[in-house]
Protein backbone atom coordinates (compact mmCIF):
# COMPACT_ATOMS: atom_id res chain seq x y z
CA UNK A 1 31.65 83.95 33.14
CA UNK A 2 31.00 83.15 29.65
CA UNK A 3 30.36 79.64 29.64
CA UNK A 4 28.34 80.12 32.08
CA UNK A 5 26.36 82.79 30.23
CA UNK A 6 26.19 80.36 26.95
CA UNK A 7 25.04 77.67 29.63
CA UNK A 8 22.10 80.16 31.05
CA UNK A 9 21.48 81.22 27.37
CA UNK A 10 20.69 77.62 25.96
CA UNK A 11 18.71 76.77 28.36
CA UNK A 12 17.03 79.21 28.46
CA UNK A 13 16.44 78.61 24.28
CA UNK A 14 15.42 75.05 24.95
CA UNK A 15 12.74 75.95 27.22
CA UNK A 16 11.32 79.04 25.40
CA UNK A 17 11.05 76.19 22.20
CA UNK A 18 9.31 74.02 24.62
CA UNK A 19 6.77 76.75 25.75
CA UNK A 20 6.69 77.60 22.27
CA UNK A 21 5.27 74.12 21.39
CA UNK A 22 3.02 73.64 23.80
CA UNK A 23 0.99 76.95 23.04
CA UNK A 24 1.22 76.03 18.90
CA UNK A 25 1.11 72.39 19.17
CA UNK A 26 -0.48 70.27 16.38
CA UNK A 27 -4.02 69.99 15.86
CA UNK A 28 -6.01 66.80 14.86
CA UNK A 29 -7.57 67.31 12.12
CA UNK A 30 -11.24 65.95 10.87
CA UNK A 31 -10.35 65.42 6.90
CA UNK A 32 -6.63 63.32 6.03
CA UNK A 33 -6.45 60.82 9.01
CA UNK A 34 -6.02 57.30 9.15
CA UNK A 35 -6.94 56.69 12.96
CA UNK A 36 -6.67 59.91 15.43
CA UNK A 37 -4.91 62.29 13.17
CA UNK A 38 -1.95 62.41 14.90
CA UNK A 39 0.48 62.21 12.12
CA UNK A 40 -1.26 64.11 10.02
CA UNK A 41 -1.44 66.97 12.51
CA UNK A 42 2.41 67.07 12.70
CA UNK A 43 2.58 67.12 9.02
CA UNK A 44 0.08 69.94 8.66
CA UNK A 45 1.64 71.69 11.64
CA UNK A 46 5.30 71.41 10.25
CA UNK A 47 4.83 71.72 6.26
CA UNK A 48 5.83 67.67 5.93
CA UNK A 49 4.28 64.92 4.12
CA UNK A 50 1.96 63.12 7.16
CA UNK A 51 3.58 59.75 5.37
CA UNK A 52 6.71 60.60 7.09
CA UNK A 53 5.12 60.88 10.34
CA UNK A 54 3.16 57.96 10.21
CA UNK A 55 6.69 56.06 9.19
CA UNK A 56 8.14 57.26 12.02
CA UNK A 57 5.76 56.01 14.47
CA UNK A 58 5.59 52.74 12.67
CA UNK A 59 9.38 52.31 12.97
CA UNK A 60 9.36 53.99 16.21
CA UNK A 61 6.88 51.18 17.23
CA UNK A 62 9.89 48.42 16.30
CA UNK A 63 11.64 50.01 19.37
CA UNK A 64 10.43 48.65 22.57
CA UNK A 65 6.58 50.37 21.34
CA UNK A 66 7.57 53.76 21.44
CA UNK A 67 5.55 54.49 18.66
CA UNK A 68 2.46 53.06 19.99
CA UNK A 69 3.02 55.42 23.35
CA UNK A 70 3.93 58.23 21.38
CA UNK A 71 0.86 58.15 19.41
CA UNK A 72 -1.20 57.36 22.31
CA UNK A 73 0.53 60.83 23.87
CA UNK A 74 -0.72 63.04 20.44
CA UNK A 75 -4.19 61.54 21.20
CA UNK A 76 -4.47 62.57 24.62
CA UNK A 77 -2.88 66.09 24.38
CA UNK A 78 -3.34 67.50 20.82
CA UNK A 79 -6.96 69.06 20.59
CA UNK A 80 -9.20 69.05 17.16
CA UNK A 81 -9.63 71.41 14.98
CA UNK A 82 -12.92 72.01 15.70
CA UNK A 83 -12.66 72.21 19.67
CA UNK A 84 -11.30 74.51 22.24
CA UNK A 85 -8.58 72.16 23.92
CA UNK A 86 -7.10 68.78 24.15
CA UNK A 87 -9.66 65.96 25.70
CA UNK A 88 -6.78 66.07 28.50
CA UNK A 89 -7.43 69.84 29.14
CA UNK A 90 -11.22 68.90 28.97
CA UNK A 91 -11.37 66.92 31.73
CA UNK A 92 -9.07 69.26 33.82
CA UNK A 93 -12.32 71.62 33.41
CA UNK A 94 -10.30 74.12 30.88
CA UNK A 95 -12.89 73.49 27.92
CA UNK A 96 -15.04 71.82 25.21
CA UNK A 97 -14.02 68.43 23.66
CA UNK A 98 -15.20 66.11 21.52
CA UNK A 99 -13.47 63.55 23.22
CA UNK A 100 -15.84 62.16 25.84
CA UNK A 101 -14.18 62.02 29.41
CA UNK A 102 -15.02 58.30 29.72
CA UNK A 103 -13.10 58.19 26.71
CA UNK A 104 -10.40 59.95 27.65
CA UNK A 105 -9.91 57.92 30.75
CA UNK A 106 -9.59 54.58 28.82
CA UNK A 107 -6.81 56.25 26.36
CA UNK A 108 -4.85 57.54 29.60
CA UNK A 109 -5.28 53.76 30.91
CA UNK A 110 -3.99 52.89 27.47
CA UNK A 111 -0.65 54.84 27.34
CA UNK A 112 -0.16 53.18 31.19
CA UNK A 113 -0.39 49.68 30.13
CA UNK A 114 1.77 51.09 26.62
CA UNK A 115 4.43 51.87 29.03
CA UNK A 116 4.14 48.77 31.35
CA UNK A 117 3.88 46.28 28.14
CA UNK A 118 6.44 48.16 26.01
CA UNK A 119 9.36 49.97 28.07
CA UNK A 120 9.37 48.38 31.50
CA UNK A 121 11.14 45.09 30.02
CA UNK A 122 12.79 46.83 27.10
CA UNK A 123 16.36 49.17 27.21
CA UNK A 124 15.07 49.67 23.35
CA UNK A 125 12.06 51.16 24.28
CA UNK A 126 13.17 54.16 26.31
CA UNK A 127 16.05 54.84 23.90
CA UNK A 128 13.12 54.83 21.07
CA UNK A 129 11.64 57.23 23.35
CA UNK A 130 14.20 59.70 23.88
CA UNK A 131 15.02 59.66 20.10
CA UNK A 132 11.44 60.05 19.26
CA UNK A 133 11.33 63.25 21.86
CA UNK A 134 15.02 64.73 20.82
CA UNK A 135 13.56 64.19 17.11
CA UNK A 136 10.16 66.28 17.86
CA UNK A 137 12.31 68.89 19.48
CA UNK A 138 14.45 69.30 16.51
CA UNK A 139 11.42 69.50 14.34
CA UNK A 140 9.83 71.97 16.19
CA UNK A 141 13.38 74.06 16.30
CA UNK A 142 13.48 74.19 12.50
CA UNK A 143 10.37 74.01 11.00
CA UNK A 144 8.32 75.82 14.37
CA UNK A 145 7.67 78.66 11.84
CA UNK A 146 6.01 76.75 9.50
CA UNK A 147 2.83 75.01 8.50
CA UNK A 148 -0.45 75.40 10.47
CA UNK A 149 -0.28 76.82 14.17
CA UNK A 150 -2.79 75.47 16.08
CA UNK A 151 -4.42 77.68 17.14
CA UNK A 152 -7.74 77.44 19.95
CA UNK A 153 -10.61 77.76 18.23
CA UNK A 154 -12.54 81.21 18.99
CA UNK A 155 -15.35 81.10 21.26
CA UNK A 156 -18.96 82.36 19.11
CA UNK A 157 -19.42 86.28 20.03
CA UNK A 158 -22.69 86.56 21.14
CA UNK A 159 -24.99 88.87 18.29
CA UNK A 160 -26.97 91.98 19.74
CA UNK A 161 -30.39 92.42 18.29
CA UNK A 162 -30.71 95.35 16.18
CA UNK A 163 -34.08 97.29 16.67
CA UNK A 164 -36.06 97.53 13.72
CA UNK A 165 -35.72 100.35 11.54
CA UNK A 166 -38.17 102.73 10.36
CA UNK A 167 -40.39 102.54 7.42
CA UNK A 168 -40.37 98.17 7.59
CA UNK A 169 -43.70 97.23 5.92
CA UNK A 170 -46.68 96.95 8.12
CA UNK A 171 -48.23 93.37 9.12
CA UNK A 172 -44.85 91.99 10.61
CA UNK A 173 -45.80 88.93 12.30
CA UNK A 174 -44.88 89.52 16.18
CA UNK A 175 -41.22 87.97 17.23
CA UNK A 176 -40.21 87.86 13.46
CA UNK A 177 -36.16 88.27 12.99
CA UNK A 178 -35.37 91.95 12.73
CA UNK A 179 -32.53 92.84 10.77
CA UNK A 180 -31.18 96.68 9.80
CA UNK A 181 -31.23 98.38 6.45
CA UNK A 182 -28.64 99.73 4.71
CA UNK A 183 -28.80 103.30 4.33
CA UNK A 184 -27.44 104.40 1.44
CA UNK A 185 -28.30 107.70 -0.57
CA UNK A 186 -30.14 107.45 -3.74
CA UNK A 187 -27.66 108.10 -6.69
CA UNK A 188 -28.35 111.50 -8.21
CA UNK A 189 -29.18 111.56 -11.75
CA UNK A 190 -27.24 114.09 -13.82
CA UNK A 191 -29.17 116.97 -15.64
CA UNK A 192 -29.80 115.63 -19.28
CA UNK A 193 -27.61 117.11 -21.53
CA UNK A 194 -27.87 116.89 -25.73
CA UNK A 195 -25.11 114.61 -25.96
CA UNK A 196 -27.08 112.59 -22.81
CA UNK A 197 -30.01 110.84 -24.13
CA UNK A 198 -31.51 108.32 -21.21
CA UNK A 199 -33.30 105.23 -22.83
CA UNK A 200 -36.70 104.77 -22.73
CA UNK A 201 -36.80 100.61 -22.82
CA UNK A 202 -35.30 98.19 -19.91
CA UNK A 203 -32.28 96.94 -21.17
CA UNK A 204 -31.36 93.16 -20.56
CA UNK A 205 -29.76 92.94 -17.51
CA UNK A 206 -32.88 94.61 -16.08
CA UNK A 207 -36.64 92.92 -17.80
CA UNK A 208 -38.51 94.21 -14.72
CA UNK A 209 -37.62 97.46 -14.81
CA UNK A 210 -36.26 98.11 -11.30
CA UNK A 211 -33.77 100.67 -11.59
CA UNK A 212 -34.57 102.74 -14.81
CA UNK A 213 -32.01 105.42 -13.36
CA UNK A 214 -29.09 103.17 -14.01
CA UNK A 215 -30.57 102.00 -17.54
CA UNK A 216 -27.84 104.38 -19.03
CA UNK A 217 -25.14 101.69 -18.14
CA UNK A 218 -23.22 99.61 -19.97
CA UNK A 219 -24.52 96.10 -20.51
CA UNK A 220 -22.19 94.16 -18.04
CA UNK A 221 -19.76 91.71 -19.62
CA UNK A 222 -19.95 88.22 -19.23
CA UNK A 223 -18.07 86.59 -16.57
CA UNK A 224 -14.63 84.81 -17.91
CA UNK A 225 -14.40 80.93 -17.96
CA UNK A 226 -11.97 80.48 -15.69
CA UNK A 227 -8.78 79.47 -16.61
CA UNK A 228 -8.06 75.48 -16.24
CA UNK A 229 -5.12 74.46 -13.75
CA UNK A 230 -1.92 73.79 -14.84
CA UNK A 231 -1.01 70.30 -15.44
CA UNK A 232 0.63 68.73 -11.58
CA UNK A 233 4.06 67.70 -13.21
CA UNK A 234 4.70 64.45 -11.51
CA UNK A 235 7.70 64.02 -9.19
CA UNK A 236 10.68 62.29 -10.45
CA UNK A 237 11.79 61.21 -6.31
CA UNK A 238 10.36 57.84 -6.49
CA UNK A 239 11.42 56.50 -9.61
CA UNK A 240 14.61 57.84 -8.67
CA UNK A 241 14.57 56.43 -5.69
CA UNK A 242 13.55 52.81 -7.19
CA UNK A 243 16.28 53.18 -9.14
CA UNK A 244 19.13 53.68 -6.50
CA UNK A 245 17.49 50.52 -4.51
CA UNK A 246 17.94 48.40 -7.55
CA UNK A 247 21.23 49.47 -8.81
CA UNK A 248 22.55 48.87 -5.76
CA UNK A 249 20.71 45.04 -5.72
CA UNK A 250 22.71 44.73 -8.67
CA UNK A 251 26.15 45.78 -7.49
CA UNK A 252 25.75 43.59 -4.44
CA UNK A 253 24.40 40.71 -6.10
CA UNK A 254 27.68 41.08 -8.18
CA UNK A 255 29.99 42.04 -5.75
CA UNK A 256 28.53 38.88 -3.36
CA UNK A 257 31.54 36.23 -4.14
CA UNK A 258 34.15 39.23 -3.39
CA UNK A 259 32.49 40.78 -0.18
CA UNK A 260 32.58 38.15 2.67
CA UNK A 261 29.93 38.02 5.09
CA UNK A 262 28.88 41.56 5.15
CA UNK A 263 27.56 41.38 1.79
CA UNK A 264 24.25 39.65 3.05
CA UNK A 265 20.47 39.50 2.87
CA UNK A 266 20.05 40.91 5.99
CA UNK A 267 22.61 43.73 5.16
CA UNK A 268 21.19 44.48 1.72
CA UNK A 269 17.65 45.08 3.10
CA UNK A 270 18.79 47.23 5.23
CA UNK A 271 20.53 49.75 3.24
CA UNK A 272 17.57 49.37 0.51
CA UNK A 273 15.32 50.59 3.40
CA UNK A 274 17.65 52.96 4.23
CA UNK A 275 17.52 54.39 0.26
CA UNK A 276 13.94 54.07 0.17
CA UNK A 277 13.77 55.84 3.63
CA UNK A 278 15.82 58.51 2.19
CA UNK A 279 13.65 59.28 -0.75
CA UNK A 280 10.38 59.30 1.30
CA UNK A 281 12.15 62.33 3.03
CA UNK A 282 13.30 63.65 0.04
CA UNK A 283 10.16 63.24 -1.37
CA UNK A 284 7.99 65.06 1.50
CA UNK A 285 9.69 68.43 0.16
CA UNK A 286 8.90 67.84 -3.25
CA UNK A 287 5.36 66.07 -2.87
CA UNK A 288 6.48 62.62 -4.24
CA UNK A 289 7.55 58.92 -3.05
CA UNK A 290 4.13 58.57 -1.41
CA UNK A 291 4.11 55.25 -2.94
CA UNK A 292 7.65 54.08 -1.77
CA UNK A 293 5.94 53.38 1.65
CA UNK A 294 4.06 50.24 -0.04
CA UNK A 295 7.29 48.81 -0.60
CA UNK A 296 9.76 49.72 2.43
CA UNK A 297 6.84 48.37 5.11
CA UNK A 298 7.28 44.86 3.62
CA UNK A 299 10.97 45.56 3.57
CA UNK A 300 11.46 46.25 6.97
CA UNK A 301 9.05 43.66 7.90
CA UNK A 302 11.23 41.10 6.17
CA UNK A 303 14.60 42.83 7.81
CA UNK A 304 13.42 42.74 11.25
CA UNK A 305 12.34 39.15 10.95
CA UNK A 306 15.49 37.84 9.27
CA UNK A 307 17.02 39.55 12.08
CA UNK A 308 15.53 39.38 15.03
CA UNK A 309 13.36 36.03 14.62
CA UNK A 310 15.80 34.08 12.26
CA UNK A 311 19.37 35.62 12.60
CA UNK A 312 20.83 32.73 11.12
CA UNK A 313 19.06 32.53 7.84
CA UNK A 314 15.50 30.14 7.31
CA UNK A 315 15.08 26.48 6.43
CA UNK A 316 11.84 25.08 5.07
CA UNK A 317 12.95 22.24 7.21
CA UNK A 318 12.66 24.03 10.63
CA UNK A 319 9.08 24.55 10.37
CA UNK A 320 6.71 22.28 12.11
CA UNK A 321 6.54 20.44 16.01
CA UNK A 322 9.74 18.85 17.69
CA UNK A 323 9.07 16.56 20.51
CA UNK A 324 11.73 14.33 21.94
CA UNK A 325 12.05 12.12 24.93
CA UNK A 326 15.52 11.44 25.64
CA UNK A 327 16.47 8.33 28.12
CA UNK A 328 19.97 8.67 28.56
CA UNK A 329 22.28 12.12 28.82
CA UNK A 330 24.28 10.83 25.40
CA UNK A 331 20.91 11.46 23.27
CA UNK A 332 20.35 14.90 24.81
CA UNK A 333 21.28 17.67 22.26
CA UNK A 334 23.03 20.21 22.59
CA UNK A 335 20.35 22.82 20.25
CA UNK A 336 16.93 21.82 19.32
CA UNK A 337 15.69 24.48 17.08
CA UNK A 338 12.64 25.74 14.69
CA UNK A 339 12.22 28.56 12.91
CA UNK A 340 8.37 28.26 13.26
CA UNK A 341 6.81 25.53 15.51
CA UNK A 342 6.46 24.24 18.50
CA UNK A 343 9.26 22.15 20.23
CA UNK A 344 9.09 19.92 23.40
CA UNK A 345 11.88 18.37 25.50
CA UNK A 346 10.79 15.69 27.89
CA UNK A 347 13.98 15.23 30.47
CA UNK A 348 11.78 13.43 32.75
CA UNK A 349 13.35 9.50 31.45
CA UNK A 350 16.85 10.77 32.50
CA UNK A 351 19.06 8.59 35.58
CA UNK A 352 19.34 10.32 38.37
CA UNK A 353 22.86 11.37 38.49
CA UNK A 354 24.79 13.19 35.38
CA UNK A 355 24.96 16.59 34.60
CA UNK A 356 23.70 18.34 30.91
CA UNK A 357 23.11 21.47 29.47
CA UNK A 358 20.40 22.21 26.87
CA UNK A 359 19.26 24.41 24.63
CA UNK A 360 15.56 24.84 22.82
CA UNK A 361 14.80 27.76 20.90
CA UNK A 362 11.91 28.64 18.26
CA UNK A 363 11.62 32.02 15.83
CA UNK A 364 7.75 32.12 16.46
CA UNK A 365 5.42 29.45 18.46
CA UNK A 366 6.08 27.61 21.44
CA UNK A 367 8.78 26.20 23.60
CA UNK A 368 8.01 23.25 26.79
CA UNK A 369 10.79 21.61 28.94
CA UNK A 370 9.59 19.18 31.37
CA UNK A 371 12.24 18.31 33.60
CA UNK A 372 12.71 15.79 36.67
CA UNK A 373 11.12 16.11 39.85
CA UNK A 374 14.16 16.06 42.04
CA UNK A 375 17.14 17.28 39.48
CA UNK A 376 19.01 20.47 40.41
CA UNK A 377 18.01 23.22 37.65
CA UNK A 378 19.16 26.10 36.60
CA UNK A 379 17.03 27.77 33.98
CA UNK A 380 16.67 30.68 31.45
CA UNK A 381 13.45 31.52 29.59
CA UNK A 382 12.26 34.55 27.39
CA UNK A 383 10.54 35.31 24.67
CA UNK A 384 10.00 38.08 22.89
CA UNK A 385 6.31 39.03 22.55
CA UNK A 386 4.72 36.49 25.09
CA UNK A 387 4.17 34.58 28.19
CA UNK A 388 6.68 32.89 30.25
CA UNK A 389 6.38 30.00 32.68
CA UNK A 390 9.48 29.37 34.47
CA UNK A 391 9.08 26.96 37.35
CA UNK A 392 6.03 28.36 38.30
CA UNK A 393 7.74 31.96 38.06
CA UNK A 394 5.27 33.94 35.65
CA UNK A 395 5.90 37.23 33.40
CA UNK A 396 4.16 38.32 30.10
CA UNK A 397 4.43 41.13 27.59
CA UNK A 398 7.25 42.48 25.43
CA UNK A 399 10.02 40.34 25.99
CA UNK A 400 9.97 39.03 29.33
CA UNK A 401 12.83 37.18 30.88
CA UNK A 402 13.42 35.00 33.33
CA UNK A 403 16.41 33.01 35.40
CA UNK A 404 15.91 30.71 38.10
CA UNK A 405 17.54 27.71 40.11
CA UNK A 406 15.85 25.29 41.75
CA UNK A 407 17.37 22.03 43.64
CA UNK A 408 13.85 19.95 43.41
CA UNK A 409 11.96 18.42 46.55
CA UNK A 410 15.01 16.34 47.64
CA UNK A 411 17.44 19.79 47.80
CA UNK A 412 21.00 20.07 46.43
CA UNK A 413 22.40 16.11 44.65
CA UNK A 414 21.69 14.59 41.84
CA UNK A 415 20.98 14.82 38.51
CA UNK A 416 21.91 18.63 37.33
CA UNK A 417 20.60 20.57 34.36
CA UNK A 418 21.16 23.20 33.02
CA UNK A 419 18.11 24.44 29.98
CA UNK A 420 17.91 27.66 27.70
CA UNK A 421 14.85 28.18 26.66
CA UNK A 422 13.97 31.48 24.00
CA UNK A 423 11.68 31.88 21.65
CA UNK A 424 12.86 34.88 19.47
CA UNK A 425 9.07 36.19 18.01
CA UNK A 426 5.80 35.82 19.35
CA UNK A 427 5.20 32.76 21.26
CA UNK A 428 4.96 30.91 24.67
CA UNK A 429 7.85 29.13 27.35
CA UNK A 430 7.52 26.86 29.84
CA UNK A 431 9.77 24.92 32.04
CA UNK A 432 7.86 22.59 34.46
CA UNK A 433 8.80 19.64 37.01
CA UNK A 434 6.92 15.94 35.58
């Protein structure tokens, strides 16, 4: 009975947090945003630096493009400040947007071709999407109590005419705004005493005259100068931060003959991201490390391509066009390669009996096979931002894939191949028949 008491009970909590979000969701604001206001909406809404958000979408995009459907998402359903609901809600007819609702159609077209392009071909994407959702969730769990509700903005009460009061001066113009007068009763002079002597001149705070019963007063004191701010004391987190990163460049540079092949490039950007990640974080609490996001973008630029384009290091010498033309099996290769380039394999001079396997693969550009008309082949293409042409099977986007076998126009004998072809970046891949 218990358990299933503790089961009842949490979820019950998960979706009173959920109901919870959805009523104070962020707002967009007008003032602090780089494109929609998206991430700066979560970090006004939470208490966090919007820098953290925005990093989190940007690394969030690295998997499969959740970021980019995410932040479409925010768009769509988080209102302004200004209006009454999300330009979602607006064209459901529950309110005033700013968003127009041809607008909003073309960003709800835009999050369906998001998740066509970005998670129908990618495993990465929907895991960047359920960690991006379980990470919200979390967020809204701890920090729900903080920051800026957002809260719908009120509709204008509607102001009932007051009708003029008695004893307005004559020759009114007809229509003119009427407003009321404050009734007040006229301050009641005490009796003069001896000791009471009223003055008989205006003092300075009143040249015209106006209000000789208050000319007894004290002369009001000048306003104070206001005091000037305290000096912002600047935060220590990114110097600290720089620090770490390069101390620990140091130790690995010396500890590179003794640590084997963990102890490379690859590896040591990634835990220097991973520092400089940290002290963005630790920074959002304490208002600094804005500026460590200048240097873990190129970072993590550089990571991702030395390990996803060129996993096996960069040559200056794999840059540029391959094209080759073997005649016999003995002068096919086993690898062609380029790390940026273009590379074409021409299989077309090959006898017509023999069997090979192949391989061409580029970091970023282009990759072409022609192969016999009547050879048996069995081929694999992808790429991964791109188009692929495999035997006249087509498929574009985020890393499309393809495997095919085809026995030519004469069917099954012959010459058999066998190709690879991958192009690791951005780029193109085509296998053809000459």
């Amino acid at each position: 009975m218990s358990g299933t008491s503790n089961q009842a009970h949490g979820a019950k909590g998960v979706e009173d947090t959920l109901k919870d979000f959805w009523a104070t969701r962020p707002r967009r604001p007008r003032q602090g945003r780089k494109v929609a206001g998206v991430a700066a909406a979560i970090g006004n809404r939470y208490g966090i630096d919007p820098v953290i958000a925005r990093v989190g979408f940007v690394v969030a995009t690295f998997y499969g493009g959740a970021g980019v459907v995410f932040y479409l998402l925010g768009w769509l359903f988080f209102a302004e400040v200004d209006d009454e609901v999300s330009p979602v809600e607006s064209v459901l007819g529950k309110g005033r947007s700013s968003s127009s609702t041809a607008f909003t159609i073309a960003l709800g077209i835009g999050v369906v071709v998001a998740f066509s392009a970005f998670l129908d071909h990618d495993f990465s994407g929907w895991l960047g999407v359920a960690v991006a959702a379980g990470l919200v969730y979390l967020l809204h769990r701890t920090r729900g109590h903080l920051g800026t509700p957002g809260t719908p903005v009120a509709a204008e009460q509607p102001t009932t005419a007051m009708p003029p009061t008695t004893g307005m001066p004559t020759g009114m113009p007809t229509g003119a705004p009427t407003m009321t007068m404050p009734t007040a009763s006229a301050p009641t002079q005490a009796a003069p005493t001896e000791s009471h002597v009223y003055p008989t001149e205006p003092p300075a705070w009143d040249p015209l005259g106006a209000a000789p019963f208050a000319w007894d007063l004290p002369e009001p004191s000048s306003t104070p100068e206001p005091e000037p701010p305290a000096p912002r004391k600047r935060s220590k987190v990114g110097a600290i931060t720089l620090a770490a990163a390069f101390l620990f460049v140091g130790a690995a540079v010396i500890v590179e003959p003794y640590g084997g092949a963990w102890v490379s490039v690859r590896h040591i950007l990634g835990v220097v991201l991973g520092i400089l990640g940290a002290g963005m974080v630790v920074g959002s609490f304490f208002r600094g490390g804005r500026g460590l996001i200048g240097l873990a973008m190129p970072v993590a630029a550089l990571g991702i391509a030395l390990t996803a384009l060129w996993p096996n290091g960069f040559s200056p010498d794999g840059v540029g066009d391959l094209t080759v033309r073997p005649l016999t099996i003995d002068q096919v290769n086993d690898t062609y390669d380029r790390d940026i380039g273009s590379i074409e394999v021409d299989l077309t001079g090959l006898p017509a009996t023999g069997e090979l396997h192949t391989r061409a693969e580029v970091g970023v550009g282009d990759v072409t096979v022609i192969v016999p008309r009547d050879a048996d082949v069995e081929v694999y293409c992808s790429v991964g931002v791109g188009d692929v042409d495999c035997l006249g099977e087509q498929q574009g986007g985020a890393s499309p894939e393809l495997s095919k076998t085809d026995l030519g126009a004469d069917g099954e004998g012959g010459l058999q191949i066998k190709v690879d072809a991958e192009v690791h970046g951005p780029g193109s891949v085509k296998v053809r028949r000459g």
